[in-house]
C-alpha atoms as a PDB file:
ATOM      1  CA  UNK A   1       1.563-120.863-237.458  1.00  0.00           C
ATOM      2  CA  UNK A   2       3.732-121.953-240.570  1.00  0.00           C
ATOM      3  CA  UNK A   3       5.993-119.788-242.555  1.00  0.00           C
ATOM      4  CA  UNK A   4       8.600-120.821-245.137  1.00  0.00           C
ATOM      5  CA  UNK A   5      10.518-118.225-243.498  1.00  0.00           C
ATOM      6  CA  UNK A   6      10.348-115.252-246.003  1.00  0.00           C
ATOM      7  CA  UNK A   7       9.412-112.097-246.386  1.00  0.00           C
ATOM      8  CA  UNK A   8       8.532-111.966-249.851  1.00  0.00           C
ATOM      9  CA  UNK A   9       5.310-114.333-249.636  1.00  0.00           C
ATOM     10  CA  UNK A  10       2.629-112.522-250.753  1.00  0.00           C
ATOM     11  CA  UNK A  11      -1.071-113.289-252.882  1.00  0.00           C
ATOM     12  CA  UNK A  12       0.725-112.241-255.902  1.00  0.00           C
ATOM     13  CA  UNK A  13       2.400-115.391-255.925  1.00  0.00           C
ATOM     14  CA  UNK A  14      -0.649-116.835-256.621  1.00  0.00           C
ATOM     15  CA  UNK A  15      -1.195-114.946-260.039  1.00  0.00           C
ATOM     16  CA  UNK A  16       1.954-115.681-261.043  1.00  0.00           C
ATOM     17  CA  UNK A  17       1.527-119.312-260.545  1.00  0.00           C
ATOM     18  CA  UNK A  18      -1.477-119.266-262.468  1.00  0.00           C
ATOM     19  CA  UNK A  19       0.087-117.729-265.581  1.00  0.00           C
ATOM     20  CA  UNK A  20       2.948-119.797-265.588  1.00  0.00           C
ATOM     21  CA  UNK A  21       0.811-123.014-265.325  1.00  0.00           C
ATOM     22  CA  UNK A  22      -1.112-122.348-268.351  1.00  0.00           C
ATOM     23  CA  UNK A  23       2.195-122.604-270.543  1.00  0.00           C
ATOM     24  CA  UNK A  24       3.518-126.065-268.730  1.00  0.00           C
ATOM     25  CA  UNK A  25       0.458-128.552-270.723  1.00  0.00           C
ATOM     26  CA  UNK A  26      -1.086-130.115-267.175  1.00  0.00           C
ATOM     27  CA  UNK A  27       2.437-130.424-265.456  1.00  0.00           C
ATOM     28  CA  UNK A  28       1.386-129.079-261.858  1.00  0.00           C
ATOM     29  CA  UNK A  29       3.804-127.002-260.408  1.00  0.00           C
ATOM     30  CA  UNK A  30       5.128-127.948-256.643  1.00  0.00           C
ATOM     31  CA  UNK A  31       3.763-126.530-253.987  1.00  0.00           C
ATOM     32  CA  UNK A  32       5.995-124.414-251.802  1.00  0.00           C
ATOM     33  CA  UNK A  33       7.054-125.829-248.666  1.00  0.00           C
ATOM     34  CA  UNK A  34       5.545-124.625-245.138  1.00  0.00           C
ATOM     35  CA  UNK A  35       8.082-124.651-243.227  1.00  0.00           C
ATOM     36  CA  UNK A  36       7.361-124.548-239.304  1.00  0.00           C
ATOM     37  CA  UNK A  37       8.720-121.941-237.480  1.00  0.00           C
ATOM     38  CA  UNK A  38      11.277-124.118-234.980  1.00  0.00           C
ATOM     39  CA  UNK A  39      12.441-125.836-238.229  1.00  0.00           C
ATOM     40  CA  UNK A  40      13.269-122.120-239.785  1.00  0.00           C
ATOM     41  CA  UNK A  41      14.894-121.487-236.641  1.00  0.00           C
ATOM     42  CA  UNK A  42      17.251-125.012-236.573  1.00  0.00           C
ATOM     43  CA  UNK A  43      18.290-123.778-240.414  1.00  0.00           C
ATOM     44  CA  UNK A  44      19.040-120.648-239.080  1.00  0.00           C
ATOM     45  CA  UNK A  45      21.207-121.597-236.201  1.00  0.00           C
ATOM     46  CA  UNK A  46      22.659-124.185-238.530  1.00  0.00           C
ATOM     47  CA  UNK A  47      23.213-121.806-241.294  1.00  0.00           C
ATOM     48  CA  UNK A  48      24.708-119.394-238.747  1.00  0.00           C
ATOM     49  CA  UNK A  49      27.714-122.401-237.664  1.00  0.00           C
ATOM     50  CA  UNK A  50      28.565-122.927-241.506  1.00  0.00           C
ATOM     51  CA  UNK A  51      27.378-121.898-244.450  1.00  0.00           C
ATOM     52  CA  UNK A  52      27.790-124.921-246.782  1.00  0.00           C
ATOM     53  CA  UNK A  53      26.670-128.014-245.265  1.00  0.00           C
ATOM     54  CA  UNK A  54      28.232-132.198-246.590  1.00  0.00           C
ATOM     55  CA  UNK A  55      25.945-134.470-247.611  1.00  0.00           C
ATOM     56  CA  UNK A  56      26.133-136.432-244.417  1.00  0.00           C
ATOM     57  CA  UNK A  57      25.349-133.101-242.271  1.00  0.00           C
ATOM     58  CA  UNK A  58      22.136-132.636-244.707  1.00  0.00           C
ATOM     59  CA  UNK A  59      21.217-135.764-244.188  1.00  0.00           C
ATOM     60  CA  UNK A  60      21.173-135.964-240.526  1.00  0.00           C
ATOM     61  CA  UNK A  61      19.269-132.491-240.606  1.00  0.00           C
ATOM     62  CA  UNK A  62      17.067-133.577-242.917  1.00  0.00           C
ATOM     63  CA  UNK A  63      16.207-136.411-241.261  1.00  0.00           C
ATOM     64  CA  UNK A  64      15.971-134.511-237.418  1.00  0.00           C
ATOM     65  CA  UNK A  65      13.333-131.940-239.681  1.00  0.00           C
ATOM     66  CA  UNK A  66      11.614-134.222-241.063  1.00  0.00           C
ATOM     67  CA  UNK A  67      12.524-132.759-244.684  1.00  0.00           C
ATOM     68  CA  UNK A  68      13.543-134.453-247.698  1.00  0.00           C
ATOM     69  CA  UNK A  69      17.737-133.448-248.169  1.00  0.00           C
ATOM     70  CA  UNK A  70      16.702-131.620-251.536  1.00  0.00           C
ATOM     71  CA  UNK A  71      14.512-129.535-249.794  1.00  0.00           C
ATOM     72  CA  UNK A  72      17.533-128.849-247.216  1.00  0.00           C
ATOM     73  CA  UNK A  73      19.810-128.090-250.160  1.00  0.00           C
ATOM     74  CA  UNK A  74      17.492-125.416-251.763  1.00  0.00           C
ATOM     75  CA  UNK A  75      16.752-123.952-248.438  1.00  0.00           C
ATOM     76  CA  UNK A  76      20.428-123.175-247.660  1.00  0.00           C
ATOM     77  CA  UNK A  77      20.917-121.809-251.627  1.00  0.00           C
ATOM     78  CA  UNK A  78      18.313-119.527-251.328  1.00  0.00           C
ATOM     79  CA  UNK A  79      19.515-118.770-247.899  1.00  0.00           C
ATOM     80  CA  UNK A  80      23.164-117.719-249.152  1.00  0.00           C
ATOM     81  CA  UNK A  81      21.893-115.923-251.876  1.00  0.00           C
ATOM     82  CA  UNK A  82      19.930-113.672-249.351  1.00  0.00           C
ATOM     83  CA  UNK A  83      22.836-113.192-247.400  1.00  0.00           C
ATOM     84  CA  UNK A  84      25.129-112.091-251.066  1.00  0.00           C
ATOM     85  CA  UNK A  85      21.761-109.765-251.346  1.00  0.00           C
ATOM     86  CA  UNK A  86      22.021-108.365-248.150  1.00  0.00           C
ATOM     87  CA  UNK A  87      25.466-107.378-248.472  1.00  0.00           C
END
């Protein structure tokens, strides 16, 4: 049971994907990340201690997720910007 943790996933991504890929000439875009449900949950708890995390604090959760750091970093962007929606 993998999520990447929001609401907003939906089939219509899929349409969108395929319109934007016919502009990009072959480049394939990325596919977007699964992530597990205790994984969400670590982020969440993390996110919930401090906001912003150093890049020695991403790389230690990175590496305890078994995610790449970039995929940390965007994680906790679109997490904050979520929150600024939310309020």
């Amino acid at each position: 049971d993998e999520s990447s943790g929001y609401e907003s996933e939906s089939a219509g991504g899929e349409r969108a994907g395929a319109a934007a890929g016919s502009g990009t000439r072959g480049r394939q875009r990325r596919a977007r990340t699964a992530f597990t449900s205790e994984q969400v949950c670590r982020l969440e708890k993390t996110f919930q201690r401090q906001k912003y995390l150093g890049s020695s604090e991403r790389r230690k959760l990175a590496a305890a997720l078994q995610l790449s750091e970039i995929q940390i970093k965007t994680w906790f962007q679109n997490r904050r910007m979520k929150l600024k929606r939310q309020i």
